[in-house]
N, C-alpha and C. Protein backbone atom coordinates (compact mmCIF):
# COMPACT_ATOMS: atom_id res chain seq x y z
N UNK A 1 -80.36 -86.18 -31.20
CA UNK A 1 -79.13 -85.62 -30.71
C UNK A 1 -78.38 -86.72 -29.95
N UNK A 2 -77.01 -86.83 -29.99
CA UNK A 2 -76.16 -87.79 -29.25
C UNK A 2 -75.75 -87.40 -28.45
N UNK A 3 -75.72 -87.58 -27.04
CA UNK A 3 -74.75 -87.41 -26.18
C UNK A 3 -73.84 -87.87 -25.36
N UNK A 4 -72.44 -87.32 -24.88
CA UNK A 4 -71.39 -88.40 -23.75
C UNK A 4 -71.32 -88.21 -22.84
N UNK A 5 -70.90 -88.42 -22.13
CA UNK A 5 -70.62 -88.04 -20.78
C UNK A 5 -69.28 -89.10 -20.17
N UNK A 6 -68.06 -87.81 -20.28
CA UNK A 6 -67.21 -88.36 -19.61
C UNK A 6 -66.52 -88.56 -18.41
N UNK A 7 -66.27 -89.28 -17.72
CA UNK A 7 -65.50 -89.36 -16.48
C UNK A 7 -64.44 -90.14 -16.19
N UNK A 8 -64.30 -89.90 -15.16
CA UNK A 8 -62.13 -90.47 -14.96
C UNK A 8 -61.41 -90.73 -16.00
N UNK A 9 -61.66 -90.00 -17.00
CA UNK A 9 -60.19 -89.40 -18.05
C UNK A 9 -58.85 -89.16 -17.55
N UNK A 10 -57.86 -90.14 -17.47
CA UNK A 10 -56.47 -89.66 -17.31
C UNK A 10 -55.86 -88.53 -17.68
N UNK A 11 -55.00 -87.38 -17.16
CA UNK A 11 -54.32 -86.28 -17.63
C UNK A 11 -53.01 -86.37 -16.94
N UNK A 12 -51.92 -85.73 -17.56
CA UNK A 12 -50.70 -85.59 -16.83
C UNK A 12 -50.55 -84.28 -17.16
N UNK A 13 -48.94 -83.60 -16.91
CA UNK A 13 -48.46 -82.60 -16.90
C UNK A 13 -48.45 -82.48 -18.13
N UNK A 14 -48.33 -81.22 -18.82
CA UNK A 14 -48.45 -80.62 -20.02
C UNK A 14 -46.97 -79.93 -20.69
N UNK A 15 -46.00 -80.30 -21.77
CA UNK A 15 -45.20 -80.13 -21.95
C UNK A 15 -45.35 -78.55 -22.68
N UNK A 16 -44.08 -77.73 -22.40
CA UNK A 16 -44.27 -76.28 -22.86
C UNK A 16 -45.01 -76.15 -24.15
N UNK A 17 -45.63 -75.37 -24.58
CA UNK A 17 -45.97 -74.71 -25.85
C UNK A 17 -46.06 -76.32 -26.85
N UNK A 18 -46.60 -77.37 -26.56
CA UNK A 18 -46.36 -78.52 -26.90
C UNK A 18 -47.66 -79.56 -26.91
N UNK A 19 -48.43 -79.87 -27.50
CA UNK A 19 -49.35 -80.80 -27.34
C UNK A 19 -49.05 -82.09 -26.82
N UNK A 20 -50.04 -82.66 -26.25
CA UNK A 20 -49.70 -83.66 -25.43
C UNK A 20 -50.86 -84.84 -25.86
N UNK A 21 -50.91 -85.66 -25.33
CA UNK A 21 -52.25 -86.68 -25.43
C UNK A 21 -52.50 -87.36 -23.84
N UNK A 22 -53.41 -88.36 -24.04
CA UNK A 22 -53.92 -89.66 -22.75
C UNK A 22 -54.85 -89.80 -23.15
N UNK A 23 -54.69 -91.06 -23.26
CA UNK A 23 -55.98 -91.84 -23.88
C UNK A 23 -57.02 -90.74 -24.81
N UNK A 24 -58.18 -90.48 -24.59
CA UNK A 24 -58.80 -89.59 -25.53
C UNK A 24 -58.38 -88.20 -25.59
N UNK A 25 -57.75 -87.82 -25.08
CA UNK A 25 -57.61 -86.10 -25.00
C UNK A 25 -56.29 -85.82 -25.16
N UNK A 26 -56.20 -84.41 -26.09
CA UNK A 26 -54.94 -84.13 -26.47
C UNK A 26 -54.88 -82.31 -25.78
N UNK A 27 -53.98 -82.23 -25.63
CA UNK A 27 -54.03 -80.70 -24.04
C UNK A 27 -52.85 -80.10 -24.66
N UNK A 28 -53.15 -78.63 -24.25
CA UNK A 28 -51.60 -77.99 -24.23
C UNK A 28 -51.77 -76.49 -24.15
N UNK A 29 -51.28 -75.60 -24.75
CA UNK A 29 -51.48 -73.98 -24.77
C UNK A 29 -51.43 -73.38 -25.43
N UNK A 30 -52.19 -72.44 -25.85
CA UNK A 30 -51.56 -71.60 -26.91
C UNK A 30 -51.15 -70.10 -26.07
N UNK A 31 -50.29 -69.41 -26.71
CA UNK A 31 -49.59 -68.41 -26.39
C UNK A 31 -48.41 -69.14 -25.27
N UNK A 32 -47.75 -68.56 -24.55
CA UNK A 32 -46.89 -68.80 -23.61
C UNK A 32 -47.23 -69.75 -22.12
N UNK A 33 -46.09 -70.40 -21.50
CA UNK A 33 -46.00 -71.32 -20.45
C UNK A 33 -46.22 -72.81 -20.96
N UNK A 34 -46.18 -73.33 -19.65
CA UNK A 34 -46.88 -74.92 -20.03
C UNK A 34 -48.34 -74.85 -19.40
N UNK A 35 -49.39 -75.37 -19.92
CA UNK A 35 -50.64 -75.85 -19.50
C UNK A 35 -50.71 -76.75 -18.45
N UNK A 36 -50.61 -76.63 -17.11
CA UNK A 36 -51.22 -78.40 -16.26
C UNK A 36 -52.29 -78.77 -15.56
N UNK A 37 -52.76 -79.79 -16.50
CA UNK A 37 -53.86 -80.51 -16.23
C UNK A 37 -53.15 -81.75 -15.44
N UNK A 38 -54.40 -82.42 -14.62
CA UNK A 38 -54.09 -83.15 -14.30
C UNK A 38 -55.76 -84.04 -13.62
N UNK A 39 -55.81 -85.19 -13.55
CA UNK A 39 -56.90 -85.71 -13.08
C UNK A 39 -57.18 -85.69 -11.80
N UNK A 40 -58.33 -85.27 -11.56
CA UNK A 40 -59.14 -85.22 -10.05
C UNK A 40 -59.97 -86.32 -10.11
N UNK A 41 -60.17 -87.15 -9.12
CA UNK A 41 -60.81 -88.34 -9.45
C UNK A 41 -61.73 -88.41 -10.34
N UNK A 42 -63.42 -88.16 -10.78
CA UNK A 42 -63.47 -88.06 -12.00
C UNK A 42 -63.63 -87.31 -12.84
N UNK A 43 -62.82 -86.60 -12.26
CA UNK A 43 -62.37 -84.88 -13.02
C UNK A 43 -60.99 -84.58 -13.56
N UNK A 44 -61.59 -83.10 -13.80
CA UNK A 44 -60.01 -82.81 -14.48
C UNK A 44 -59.84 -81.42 -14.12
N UNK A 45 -58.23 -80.94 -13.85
CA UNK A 45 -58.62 -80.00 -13.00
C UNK A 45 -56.77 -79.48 -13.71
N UNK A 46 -56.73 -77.96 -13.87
CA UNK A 46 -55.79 -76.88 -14.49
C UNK A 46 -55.36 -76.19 -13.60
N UNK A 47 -54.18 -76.19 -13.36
CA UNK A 47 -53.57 -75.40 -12.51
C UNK A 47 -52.50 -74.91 -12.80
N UNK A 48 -53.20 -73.88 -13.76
CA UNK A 48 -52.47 -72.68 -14.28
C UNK A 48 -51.15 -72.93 -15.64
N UNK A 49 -50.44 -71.48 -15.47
CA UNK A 49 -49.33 -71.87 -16.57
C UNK A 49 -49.51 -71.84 -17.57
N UNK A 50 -49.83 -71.21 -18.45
CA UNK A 50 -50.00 -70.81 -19.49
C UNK A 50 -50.91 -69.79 -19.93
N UNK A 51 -50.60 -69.04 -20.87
CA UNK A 51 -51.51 -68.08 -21.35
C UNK A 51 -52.88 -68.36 -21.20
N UNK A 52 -53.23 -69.57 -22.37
CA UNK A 52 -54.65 -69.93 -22.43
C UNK A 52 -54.21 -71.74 -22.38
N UNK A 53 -55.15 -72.62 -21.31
CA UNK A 53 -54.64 -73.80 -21.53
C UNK A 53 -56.32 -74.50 -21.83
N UNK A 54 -55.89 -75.40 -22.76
CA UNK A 54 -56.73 -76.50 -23.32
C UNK A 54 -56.94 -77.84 -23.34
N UNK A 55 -57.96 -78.50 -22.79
CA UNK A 55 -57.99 -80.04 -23.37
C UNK A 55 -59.34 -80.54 -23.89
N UNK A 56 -58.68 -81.16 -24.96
CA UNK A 56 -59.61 -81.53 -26.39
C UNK A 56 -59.83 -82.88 -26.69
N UNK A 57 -61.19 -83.14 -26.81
CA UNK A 57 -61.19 -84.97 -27.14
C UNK A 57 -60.20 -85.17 -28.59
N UNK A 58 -60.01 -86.07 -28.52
CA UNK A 58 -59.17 -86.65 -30.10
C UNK A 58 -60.37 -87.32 -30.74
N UNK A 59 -59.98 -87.13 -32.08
CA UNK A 59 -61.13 -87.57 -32.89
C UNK A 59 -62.64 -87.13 -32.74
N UNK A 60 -62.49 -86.65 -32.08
CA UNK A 60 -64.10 -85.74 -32.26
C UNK A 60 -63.97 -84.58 -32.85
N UNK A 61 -64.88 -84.31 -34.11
CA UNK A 61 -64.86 -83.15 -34.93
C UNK A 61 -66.48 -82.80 -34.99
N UNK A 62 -66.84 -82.01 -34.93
CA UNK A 62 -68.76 -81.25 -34.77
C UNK A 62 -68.57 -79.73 -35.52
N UNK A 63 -69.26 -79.64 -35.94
CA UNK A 63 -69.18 -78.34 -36.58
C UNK A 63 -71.15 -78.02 -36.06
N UNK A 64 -71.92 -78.62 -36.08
CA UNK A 64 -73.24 -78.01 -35.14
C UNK A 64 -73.36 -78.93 -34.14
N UNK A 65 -73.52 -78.41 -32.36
CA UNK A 65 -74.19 -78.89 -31.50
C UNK A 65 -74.11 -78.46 -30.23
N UNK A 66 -73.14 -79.03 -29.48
CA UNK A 66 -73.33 -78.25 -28.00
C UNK A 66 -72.35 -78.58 -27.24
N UNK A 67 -71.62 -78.25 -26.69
CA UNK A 67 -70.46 -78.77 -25.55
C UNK A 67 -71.25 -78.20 -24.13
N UNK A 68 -70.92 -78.83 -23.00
CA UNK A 68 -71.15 -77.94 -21.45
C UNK A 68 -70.06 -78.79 -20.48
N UNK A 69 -69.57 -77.73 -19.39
CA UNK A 69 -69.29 -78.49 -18.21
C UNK A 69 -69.38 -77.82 -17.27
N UNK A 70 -69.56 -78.71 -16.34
CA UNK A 70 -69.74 -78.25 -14.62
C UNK A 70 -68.15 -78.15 -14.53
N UNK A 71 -67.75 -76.38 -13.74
CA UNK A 71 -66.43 -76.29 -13.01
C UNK A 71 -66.72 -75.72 -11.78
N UNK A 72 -65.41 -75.14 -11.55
CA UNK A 72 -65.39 -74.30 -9.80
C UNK A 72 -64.20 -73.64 -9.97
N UNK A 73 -63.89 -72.47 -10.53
CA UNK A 73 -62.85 -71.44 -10.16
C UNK A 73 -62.52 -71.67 -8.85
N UNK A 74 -61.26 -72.31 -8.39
CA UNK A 74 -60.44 -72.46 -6.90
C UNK A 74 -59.78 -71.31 -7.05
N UNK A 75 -58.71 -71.23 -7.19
CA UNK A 75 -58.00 -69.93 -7.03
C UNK A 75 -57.33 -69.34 -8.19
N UNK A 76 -56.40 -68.40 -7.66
CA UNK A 76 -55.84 -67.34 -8.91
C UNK A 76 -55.90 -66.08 -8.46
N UNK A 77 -54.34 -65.78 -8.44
CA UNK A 77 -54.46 -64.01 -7.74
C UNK A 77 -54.88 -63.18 -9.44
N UNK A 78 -54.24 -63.37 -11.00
CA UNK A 78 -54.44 -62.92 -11.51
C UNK A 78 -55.85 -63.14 -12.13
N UNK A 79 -56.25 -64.54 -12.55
CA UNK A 79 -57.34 -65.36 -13.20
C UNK A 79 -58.25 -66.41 -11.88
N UNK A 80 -59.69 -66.39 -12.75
CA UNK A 80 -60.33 -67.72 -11.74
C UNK A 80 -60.84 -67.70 -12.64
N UNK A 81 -60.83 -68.87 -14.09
CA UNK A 81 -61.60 -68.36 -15.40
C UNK A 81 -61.62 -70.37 -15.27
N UNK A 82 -62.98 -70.95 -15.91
CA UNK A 82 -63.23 -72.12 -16.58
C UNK A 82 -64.13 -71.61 -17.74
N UNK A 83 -63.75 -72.55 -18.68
CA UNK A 83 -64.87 -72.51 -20.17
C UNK A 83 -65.00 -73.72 -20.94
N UNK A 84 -65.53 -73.87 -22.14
CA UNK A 84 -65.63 -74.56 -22.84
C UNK A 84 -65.37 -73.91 -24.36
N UNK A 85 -64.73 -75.29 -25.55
CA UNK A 85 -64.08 -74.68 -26.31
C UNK A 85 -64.66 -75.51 -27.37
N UNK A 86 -64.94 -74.91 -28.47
CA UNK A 86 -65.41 -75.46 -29.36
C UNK A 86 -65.12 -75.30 -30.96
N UNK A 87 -65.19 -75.89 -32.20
CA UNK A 87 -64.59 -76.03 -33.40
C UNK A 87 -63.19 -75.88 -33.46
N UNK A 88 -62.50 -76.80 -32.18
CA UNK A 88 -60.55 -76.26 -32.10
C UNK A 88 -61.00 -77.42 -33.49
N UNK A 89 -59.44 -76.49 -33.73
CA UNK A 89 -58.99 -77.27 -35.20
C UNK A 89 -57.33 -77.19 -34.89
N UNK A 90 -57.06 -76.27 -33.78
CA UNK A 90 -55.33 -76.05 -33.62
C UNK A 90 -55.33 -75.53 -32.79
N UNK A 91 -53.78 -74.90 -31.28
CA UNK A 91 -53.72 -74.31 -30.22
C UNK A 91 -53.84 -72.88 -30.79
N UNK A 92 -53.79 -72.70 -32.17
CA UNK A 92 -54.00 -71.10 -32.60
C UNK A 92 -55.87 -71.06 -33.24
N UNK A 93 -56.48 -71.72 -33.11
CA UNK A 93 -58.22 -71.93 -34.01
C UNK A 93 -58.70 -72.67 -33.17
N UNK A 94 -59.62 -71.62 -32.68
CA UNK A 94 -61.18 -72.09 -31.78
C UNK A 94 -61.57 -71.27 -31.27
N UNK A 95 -62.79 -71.38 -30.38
CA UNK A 95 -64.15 -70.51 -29.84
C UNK A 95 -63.85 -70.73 -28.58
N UNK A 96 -64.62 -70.26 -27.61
CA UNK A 96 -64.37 -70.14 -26.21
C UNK A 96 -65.62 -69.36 -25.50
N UNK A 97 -66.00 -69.97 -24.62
CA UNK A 97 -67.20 -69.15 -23.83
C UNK A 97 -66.41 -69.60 -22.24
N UNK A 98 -66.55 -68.31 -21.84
CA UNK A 98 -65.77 -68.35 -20.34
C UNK A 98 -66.62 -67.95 -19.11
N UNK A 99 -66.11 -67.91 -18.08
CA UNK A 99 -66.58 -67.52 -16.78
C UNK A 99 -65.35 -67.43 -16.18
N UNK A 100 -65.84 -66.29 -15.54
CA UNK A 100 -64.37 -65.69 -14.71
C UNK A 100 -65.06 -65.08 -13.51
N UNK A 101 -64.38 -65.85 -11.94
CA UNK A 101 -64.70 -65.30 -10.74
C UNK A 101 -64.61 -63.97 -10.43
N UNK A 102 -63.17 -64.30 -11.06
CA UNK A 102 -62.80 -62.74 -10.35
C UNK A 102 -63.31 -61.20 -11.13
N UNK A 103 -63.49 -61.26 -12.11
CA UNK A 103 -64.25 -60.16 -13.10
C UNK A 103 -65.64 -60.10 -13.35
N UNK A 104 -66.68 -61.50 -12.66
CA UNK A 104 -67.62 -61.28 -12.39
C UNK A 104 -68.09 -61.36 -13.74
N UNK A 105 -67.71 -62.14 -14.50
CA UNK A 105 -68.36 -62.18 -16.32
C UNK A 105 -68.12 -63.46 -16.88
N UNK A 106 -69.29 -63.73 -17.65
CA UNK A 106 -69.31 -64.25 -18.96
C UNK A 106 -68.89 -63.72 -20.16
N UNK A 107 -67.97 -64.15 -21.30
CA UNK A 107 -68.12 -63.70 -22.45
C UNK A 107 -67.49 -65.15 -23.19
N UNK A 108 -67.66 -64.89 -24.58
CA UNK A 108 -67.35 -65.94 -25.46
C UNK A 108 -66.23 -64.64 -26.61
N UNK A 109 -65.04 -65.48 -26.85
CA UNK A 109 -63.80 -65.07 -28.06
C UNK A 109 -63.46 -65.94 -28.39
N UNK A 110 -62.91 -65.58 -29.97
CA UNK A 110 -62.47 -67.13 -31.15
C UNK A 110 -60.97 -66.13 -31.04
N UNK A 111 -60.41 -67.38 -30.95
CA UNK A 111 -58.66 -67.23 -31.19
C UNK A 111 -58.42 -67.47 -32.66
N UNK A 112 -57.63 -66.99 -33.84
CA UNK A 112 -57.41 -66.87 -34.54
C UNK A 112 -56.29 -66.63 -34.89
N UNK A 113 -55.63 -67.77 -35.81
CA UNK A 113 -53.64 -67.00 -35.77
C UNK A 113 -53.66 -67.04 -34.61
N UNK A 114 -53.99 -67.17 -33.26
CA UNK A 114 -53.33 -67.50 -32.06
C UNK A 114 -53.68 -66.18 -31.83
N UNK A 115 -53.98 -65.18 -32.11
CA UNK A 115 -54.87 -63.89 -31.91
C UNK A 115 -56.60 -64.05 -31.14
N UNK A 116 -56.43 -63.62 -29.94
CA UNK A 116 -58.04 -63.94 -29.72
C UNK A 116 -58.25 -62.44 -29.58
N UNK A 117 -59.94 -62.56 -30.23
CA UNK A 117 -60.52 -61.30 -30.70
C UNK A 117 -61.76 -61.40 -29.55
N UNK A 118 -62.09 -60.81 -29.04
CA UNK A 118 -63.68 -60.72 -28.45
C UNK A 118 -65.21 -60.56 -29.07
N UNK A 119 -65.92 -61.55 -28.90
CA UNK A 119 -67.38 -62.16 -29.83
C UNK A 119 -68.23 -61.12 -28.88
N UNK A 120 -68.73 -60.07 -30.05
CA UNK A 120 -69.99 -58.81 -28.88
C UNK A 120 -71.40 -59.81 -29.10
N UNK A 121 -71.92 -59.84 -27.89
CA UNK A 121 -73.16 -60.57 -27.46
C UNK A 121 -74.48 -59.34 -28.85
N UNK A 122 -75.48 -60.37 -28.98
CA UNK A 122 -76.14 -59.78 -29.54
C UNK A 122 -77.02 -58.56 -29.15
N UNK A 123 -77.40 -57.34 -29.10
CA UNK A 123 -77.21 -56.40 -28.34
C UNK A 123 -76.45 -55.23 -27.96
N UNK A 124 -75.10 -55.64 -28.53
CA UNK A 124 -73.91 -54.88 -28.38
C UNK A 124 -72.97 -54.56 -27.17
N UNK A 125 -73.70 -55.16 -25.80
CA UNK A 125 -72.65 -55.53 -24.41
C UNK A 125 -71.72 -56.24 -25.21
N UNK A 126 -70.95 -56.21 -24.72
CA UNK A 126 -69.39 -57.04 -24.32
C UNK A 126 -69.22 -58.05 -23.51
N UNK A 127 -69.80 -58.02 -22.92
CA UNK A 127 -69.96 -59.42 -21.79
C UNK A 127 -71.18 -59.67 -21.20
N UNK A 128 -71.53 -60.51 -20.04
CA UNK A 128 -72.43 -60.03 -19.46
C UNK A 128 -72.14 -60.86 -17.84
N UNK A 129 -72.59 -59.54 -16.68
CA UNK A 129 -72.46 -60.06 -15.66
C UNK A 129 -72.39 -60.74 -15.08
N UNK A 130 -72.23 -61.51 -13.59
CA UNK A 130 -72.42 -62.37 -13.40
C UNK A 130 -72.39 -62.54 -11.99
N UNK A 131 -73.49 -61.85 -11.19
CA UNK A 131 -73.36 -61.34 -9.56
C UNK A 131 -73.50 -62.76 -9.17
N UNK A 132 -72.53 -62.67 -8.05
CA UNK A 132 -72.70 -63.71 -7.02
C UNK A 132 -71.81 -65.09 -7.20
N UNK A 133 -71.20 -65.10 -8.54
CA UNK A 133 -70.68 -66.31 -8.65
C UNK A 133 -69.30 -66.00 -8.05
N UNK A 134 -68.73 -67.35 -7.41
CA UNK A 134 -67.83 -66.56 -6.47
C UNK A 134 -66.31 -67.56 -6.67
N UNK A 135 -65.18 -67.32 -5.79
CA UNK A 135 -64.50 -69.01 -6.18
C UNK A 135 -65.20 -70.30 -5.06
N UNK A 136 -65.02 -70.80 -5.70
CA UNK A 136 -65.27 -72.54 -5.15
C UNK A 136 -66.67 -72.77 -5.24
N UNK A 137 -67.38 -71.85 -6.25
CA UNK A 137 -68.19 -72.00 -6.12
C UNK A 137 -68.72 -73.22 -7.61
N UNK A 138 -69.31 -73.99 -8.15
CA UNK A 138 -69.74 -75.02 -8.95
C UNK A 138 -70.66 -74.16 -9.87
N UNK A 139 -70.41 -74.22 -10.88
CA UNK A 139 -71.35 -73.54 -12.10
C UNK A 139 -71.23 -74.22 -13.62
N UNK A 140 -72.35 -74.29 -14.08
CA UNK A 140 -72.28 -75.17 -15.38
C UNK A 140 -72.28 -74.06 -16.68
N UNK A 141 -71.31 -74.31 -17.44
CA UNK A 141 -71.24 -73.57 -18.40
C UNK A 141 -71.60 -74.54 -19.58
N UNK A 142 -72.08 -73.62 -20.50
CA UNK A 142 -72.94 -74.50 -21.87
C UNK A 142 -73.24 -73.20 -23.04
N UNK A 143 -73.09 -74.14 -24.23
CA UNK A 143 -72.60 -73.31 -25.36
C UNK A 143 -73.30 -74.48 -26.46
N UNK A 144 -74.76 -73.64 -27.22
CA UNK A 144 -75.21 -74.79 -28.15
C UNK A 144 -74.69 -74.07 -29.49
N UNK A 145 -73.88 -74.33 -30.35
CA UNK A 145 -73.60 -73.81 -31.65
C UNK A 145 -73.97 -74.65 -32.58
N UNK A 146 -74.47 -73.71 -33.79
CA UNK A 146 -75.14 -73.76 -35.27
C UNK A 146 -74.85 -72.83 -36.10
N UNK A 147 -74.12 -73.16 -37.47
CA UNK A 147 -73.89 -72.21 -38.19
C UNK A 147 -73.19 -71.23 -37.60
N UNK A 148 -73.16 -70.06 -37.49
CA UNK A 148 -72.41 -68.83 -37.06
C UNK A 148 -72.97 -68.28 -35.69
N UNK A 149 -73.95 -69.11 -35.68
CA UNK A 149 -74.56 -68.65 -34.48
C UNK A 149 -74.04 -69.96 -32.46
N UNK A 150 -73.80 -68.87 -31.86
CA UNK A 150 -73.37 -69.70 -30.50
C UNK A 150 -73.64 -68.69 -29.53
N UNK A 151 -75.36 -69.68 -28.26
CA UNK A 151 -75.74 -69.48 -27.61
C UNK A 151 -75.41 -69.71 -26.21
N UNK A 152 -75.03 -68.94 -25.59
CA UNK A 152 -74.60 -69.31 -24.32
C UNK A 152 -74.98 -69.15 -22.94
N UNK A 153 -75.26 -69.99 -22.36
CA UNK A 153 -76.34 -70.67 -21.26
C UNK A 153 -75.17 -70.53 -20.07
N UNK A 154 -75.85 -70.28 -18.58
CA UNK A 154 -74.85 -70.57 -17.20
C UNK A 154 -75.86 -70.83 -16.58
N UNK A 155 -75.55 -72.45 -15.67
CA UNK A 155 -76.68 -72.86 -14.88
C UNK A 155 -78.09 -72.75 -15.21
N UNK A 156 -77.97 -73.05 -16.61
CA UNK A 156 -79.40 -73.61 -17.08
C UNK A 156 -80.15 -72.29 -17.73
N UNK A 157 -79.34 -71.37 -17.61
CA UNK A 157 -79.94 -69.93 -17.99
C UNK A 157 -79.21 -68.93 -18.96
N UNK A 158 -80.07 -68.91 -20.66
CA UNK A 158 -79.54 -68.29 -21.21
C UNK A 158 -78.76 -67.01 -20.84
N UNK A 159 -77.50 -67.28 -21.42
CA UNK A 159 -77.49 -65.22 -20.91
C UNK A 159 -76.95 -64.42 -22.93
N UNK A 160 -76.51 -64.96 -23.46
CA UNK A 160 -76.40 -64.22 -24.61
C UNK A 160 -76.23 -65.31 -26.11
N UNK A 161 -76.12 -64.20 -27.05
CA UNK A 161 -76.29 -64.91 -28.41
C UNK A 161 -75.00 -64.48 -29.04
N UNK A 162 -74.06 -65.19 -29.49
CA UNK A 162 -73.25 -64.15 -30.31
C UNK A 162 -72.98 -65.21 -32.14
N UNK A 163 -72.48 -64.17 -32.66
CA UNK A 163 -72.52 -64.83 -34.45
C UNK A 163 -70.78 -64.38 -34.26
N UNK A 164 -70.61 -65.36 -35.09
CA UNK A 164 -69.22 -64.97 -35.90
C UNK A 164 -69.00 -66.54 -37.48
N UNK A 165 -68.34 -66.18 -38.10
CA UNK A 165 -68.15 -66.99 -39.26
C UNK A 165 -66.48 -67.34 -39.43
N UNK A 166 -65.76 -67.00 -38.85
CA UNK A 166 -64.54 -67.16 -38.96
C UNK A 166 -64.03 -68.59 -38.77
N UNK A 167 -64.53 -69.42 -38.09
CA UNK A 167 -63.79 -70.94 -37.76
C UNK A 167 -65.23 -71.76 -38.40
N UNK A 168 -65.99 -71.67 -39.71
CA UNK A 168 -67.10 -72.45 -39.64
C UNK A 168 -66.95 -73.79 -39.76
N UNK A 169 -66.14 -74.73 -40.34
CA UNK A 169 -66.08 -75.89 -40.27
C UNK A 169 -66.22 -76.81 -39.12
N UNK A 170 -66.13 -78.42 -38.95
CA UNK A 170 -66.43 -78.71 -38.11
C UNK A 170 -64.40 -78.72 -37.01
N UNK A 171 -64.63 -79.33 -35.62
CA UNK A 171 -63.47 -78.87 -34.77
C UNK A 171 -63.81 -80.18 -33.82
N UNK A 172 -62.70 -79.94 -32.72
CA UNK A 172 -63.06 -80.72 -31.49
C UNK A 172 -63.52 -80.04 -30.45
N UNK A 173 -64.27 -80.32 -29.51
CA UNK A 173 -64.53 -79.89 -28.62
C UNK A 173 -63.50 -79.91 -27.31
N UNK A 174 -64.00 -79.31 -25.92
CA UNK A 174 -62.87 -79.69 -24.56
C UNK A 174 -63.20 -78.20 -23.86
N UNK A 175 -62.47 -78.43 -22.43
CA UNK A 175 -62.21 -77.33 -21.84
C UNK A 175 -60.93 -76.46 -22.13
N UNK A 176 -61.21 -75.76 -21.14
CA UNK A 176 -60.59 -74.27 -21.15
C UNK A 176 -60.14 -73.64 -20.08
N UNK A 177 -59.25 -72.87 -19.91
CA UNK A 177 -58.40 -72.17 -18.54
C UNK A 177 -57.57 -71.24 -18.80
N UNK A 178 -57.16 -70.35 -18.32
CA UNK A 178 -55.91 -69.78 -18.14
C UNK A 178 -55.24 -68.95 -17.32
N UNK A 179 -54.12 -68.57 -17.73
CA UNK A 179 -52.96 -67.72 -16.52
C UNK A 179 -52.58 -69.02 -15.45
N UNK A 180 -52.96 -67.95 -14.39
CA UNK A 180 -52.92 -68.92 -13.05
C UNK A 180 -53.88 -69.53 -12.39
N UNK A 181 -54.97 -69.47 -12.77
CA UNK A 181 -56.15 -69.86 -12.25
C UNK A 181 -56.06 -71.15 -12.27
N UNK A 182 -56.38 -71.74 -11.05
CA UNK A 182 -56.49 -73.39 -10.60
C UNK A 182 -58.40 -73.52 -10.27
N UNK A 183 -58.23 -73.94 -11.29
CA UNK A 183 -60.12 -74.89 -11.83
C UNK A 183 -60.26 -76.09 -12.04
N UNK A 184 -60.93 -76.48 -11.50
CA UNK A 184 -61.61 -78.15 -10.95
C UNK A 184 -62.84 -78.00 -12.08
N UNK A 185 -63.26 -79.04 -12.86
CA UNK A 185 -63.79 -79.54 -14.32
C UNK A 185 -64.76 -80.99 -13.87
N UNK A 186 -66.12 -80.94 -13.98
CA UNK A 186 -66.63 -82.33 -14.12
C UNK A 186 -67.77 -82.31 -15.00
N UNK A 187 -67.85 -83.71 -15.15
CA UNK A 187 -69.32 -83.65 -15.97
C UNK A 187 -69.30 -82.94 -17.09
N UNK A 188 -68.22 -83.33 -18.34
CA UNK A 188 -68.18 -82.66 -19.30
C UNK A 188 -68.74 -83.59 -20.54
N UNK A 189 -69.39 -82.52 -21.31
CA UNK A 189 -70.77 -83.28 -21.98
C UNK A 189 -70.63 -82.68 -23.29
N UNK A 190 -71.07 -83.40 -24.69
CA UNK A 190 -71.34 -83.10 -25.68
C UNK A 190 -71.99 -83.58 -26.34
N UNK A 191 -72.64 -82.95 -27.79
CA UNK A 191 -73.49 -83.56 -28.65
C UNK A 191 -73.61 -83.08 -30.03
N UNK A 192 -73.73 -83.60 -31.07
CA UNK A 192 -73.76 -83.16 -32.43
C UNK A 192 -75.53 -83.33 -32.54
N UNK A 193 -75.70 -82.44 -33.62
CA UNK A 193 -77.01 -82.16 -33.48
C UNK A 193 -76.88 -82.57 -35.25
């Protein structure tokens, strides 16, 4: 298995409904607003504005392996959501496994047509809890995908399995955010298997 590990990645402001680049990563939103990212020393950190906002390595395409990153939901009266995103192929095609402060959950949804649908954990919950995680608080999110299948881990601890076949080819990997939620991003990691 290969893995990276990136740090002090440049980001700027994110132009409306508009992809952007810096150096390896290309950012932006799908659905409505502008996305802004911007660099925290060797982080990267979203503060809000847009429906759903994204940033994606360039030139990295994986179709089996694993993305994770350490975040911290700061604030957000509507959202306190960080994730990781995996097989993007476009701001309308990709996967998503989230954490959200304020709703107290994990779940993973693939956007489609710019349509995101919700992925039911194996089991048939809809999400799954997530007592105690709070804002400002540091939590590692991780997502190993194979085939149709994507397992998803928080702080080192499985919590569900979900299948879907709709985006199978390979994608780029990156984080994830949205609404208003302002989230701080480090230690973001990947690997093709």
């Amino acid at each position: 298995m290969r893995w990276m590990l990136l740090a002090g990645v440049f980001f700027a402001i994110v132009g409306t409904g508009t992809a952007q680049t810096a150096g390896a990563w290309l950012w932006g939103s799908t659905g409505r607003g502008t996305a802004r990212w911007t660099q925290e020393g060797a982080g990267l950190a979203y503060r809000g504005g847009a429906t759903f906002g994204w940033a994606v390595l360039r030139g990295i395409s994986i179709r089996d392996g694993s993305v994770a990153v350490r975040f911290k939901p700061v604030e957000g009266r509507e959202d306190r959501a960080g994730g990781v995103i995996w097989r993007w192929r476009d701001p309308g095609n990709y996967y998503v496994a989230r954490a959200h402060a304020l709703a107290g959950n994990v779940l993973a949804f693939k956007v489609v047509d710019g349509r995101r649908d919700d992925l039911a954990p194996d089991g048939g919950a809809t999400d799954f809890e997530i007592r105690g995680v709070k804002s400002r608080d540091w939590r590692t999110l991780r997502v190993d995908f194979a085939g149709a299948e994507f397992r998803v881990s928080l702080d080192g601890r499985r919590l569900f399995t979900v299948r879907d076949g709709a985006l199978a080819g390979p994608g780029a990997v990156g984080c994830w955010s949205k609404a208003d939620s302002v989230t701080e991003f480090e230690r973001f990691e990947y690997g093709a298997t």
